[in-house]
Each structure stands twice: as structure tokens, then as C-alpha cells.
N, C-alpha and C. Protein backbone atom coordinates (compact mmCIF):
# COMPACT_ATOMS: atom_id res chain seq x y z
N UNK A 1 0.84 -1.18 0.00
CA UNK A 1 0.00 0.00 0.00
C UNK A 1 0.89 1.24 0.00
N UNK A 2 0.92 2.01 -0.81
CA UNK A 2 1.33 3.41 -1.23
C UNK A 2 0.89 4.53 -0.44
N UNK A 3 1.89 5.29 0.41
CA UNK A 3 0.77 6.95 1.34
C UNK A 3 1.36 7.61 0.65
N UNK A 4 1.16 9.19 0.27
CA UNK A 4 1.82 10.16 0.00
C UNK A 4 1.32 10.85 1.48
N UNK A 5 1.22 10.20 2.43
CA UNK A 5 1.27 11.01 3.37
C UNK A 5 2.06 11.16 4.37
N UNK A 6 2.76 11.99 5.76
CA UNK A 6 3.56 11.85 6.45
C UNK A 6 3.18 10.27 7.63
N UNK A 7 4.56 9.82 7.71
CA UNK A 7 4.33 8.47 8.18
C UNK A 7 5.01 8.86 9.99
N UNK A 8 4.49 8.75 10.73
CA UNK A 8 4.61 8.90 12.12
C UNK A 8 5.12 7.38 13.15
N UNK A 9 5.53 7.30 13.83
CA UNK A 9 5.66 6.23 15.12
C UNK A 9 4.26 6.38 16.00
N UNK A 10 3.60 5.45 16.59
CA UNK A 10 3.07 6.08 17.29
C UNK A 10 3.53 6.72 19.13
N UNK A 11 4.94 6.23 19.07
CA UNK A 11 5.33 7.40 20.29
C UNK A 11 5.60 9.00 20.00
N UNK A 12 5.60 9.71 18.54
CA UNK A 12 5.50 10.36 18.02
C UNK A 12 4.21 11.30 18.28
N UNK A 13 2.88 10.74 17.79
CA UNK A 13 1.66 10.78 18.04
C UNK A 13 1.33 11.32 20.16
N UNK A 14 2.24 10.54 20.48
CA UNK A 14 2.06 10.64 22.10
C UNK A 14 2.57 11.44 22.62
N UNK A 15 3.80 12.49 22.19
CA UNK A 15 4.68 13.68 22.54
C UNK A 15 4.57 14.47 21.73
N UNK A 16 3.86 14.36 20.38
CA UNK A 16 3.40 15.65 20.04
C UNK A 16 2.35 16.03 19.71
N UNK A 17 1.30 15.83 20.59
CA UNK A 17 -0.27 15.39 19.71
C UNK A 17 -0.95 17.22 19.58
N UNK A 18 -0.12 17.97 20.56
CA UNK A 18 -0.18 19.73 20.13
C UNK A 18 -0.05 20.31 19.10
N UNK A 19 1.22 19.70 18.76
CA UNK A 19 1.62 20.11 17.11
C UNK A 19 1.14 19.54 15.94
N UNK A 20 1.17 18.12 15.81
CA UNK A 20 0.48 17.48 15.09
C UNK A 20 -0.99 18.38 14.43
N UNK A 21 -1.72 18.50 15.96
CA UNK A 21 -2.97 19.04 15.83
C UNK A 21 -2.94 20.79 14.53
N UNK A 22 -1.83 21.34 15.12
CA UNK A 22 -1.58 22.70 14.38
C UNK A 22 -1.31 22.04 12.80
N UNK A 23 -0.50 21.37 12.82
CA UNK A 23 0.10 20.81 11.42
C UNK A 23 -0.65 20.72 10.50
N UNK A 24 -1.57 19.45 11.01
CA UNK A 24 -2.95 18.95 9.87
C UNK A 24 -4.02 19.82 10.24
N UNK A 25 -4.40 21.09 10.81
CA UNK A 25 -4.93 21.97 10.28
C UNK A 25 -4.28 22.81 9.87
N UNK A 26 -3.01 23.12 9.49
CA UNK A 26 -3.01 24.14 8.14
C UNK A 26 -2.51 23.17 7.36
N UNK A 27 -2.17 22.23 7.05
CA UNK A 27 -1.77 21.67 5.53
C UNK A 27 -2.81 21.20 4.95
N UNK A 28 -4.41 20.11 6.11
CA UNK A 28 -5.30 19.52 6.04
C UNK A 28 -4.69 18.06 5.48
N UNK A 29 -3.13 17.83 5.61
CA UNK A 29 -2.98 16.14 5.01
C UNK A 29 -2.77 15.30 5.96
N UNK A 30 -3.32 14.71 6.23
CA UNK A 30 -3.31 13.54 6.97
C UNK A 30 -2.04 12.73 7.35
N UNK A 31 -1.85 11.90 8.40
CA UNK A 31 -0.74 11.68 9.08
C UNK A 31 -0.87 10.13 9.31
N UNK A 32 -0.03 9.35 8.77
CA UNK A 32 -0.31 7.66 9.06
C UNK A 32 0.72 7.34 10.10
N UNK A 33 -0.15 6.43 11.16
CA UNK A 33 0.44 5.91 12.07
C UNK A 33 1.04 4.35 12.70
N UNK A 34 2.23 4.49 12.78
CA UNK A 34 2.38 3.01 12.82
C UNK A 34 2.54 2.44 13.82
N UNK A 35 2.89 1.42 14.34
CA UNK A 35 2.79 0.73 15.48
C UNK A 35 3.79 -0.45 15.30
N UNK A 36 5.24 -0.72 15.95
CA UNK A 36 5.54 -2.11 15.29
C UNK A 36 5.94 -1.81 14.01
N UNK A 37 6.34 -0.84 13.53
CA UNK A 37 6.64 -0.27 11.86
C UNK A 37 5.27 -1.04 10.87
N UNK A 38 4.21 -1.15 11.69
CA UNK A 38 2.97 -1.72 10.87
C UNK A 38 1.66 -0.81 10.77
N UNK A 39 1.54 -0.18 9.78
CA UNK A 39 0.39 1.05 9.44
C UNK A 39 -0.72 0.61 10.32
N UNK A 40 -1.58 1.89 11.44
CA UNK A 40 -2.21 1.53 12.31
C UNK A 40 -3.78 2.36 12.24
N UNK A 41 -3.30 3.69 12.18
CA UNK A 41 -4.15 4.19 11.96
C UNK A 41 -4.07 5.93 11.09
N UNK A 42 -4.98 6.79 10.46
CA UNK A 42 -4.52 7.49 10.15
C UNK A 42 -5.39 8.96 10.84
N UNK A 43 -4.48 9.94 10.66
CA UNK A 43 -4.38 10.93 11.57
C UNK A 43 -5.38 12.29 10.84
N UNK A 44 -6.60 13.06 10.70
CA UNK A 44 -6.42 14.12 9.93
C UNK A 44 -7.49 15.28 10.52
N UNK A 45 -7.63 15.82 9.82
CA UNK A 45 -8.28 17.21 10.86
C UNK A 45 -9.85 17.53 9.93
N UNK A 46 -10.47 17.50 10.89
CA UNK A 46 -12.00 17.54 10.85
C UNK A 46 -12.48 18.09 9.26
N UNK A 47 -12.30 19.31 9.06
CA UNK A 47 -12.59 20.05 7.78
C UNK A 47 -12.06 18.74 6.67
N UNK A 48 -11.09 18.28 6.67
CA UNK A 48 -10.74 17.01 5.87
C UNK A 48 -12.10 15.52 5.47
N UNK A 49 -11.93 15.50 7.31
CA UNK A 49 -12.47 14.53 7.40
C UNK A 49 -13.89 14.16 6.75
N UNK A 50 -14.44 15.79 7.15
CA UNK A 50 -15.96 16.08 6.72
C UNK A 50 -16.42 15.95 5.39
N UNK A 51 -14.71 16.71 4.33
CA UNK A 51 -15.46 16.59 3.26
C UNK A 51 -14.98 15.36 2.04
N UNK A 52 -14.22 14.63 3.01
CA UNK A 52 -14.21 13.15 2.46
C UNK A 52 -15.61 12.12 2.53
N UNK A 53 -16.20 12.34 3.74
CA UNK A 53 -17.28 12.00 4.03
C UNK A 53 -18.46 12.68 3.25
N UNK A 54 -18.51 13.52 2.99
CA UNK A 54 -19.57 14.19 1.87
C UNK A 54 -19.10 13.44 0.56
N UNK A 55 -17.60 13.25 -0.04
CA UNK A 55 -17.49 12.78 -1.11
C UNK A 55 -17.92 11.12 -1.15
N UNK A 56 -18.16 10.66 -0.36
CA UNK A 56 -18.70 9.17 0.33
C UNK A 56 -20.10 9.01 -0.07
N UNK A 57 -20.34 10.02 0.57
CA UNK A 57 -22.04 10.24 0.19
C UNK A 57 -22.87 10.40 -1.14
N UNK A 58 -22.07 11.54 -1.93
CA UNK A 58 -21.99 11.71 -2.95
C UNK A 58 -21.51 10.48 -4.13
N UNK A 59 -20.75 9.99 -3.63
CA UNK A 59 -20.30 8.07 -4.69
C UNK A 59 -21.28 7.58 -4.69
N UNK A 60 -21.61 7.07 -3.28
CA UNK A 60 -23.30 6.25 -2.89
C UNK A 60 -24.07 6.96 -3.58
N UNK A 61 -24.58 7.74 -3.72
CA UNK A 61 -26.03 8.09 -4.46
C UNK A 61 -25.72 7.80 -5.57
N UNK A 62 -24.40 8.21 -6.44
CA UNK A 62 -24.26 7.84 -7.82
C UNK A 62 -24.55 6.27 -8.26
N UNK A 63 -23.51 5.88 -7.32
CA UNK A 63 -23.52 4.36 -7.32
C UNK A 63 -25.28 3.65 -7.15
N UNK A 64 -26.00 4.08 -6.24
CA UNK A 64 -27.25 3.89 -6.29
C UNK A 64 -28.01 4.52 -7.59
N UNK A 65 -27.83 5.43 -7.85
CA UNK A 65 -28.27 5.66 -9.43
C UNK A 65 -27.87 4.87 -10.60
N UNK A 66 -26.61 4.61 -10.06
CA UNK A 66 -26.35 3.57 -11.40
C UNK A 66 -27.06 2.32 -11.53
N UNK A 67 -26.77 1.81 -9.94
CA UNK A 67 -27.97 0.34 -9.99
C UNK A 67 -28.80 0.34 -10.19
N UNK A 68 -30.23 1.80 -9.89
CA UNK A 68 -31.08 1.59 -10.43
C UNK A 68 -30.99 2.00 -12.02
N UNK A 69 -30.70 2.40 -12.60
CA UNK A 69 -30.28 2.21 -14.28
C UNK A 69 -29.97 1.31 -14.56
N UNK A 70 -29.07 0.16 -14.05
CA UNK A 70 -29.28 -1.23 -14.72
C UNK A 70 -29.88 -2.24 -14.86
N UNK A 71 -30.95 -1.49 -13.68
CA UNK A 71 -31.94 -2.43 -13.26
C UNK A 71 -33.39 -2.16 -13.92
N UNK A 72 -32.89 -0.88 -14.93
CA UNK A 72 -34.18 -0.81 -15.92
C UNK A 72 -34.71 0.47 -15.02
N UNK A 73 -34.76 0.75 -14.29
CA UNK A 73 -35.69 1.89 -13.17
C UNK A 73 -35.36 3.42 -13.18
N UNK A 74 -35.80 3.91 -14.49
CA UNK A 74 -35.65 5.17 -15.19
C UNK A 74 -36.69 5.39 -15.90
N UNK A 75 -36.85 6.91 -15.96
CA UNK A 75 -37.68 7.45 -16.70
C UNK A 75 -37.36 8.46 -17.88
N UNK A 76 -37.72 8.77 -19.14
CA UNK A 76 -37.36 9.21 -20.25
C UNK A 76 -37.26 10.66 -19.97
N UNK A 77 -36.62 11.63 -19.87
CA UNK A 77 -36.62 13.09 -19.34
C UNK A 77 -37.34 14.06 -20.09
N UNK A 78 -37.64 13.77 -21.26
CA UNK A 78 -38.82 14.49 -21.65
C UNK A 78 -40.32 13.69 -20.87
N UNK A 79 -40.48 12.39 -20.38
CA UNK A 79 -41.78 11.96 -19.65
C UNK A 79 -41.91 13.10 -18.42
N UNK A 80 -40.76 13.24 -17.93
CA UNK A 80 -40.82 13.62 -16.12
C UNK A 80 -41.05 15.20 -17.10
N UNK A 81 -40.61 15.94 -17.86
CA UNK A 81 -40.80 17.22 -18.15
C UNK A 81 -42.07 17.65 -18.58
N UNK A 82 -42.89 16.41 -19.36
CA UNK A 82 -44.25 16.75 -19.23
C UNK A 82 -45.18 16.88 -17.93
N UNK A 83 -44.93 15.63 -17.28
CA UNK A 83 -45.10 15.68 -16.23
C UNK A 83 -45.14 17.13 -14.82
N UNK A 84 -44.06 17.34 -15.09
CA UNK A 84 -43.75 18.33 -14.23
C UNK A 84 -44.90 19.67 -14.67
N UNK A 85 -44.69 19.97 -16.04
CA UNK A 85 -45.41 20.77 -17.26
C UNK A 85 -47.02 20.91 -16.50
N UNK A 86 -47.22 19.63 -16.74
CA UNK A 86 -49.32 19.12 -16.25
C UNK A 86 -49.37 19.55 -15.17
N UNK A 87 -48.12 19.77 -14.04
CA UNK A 87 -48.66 19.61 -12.40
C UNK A 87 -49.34 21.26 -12.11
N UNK A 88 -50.29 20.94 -11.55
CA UNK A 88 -50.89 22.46 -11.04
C UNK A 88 -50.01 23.26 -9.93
N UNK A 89 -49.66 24.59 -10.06
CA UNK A 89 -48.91 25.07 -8.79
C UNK A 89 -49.55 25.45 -8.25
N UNK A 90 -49.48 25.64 -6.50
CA UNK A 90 -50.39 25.49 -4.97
C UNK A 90 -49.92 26.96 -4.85
């Protein structure tokens, strides 16, 4: 497995978890931690975190759009535009 990210000890993590903290909020890159020279866990700062997790979210729906498209479960975009066209506004 390949990081382009900074690779830490985790006694590293334990004497500098102040700085660290300053670090990956201004660079926002994440910090891998090892244990045993064996990748353990990885390190990164919230604003990161958040919008990896939105990009998560964002896959899933696609990915759920795609399944339902192969699964036949679509509608022709001029149908939904008539549609929309007929609806009375409240």
C-alpha cells in the first residue's frame, strides 16, 4: 500500500499530539500511524475529514443511481418534463 502522506511512530503521536494538531490543520494532510513499523491508523483534521465523508455520500447516491439504471428503473426526461409541465402550482 502506497501513502503520500507523512508516516509517524506512534510514540511520536504521544509527545506531540499539540503540534500534530496545528500541522494537519493548516496543511489539512493527513498523518499515518504506525505501530511495530505496521500502518495503524490514520491521523487528519476535521474540515478534511468532513469533506471526504460528503465525497462518500456523494459516490453512494451515484452508485445507487447507477444500480437503479441497470436495473431498468428510469424514466425518459422528456416523460418527467411533461409531467412536471401538467402539475398544477399550490
Amino acid at each position: 500500500m502506497k501513502y503520500s502522506t507523512q508516516v509517524k511512530p506512534i510514540s511520536y503521536l504521544k509527545s506531540h499530539a499539540a503540534e500534530i494538531v496545528s500541522t494537519l490543520s493548516q496543511t489539512r494532510q493527513p498523518l499515518l500511524i504506525t505501530q511495530n513499523g505496521e500502518a495503524k491508523l490514520v491521523v487528519m483534521d476535521v474540515k478534511s475529514y468532513e469533506a471526504q465523508e460528503e465525497t462518500f455520500a456523494l459516490l453512494k447516491l451515484l452508485a445507487l443511481g447507477r444500480r437503479e439504471m441497470d436495473q431498468g428503473r428510469f424514466r425518459d426526461v422528456e416523460d418527467v418534463f411533461t409531467e412536471i409541465d401538467g402539475l398544477d402550482p399550490k
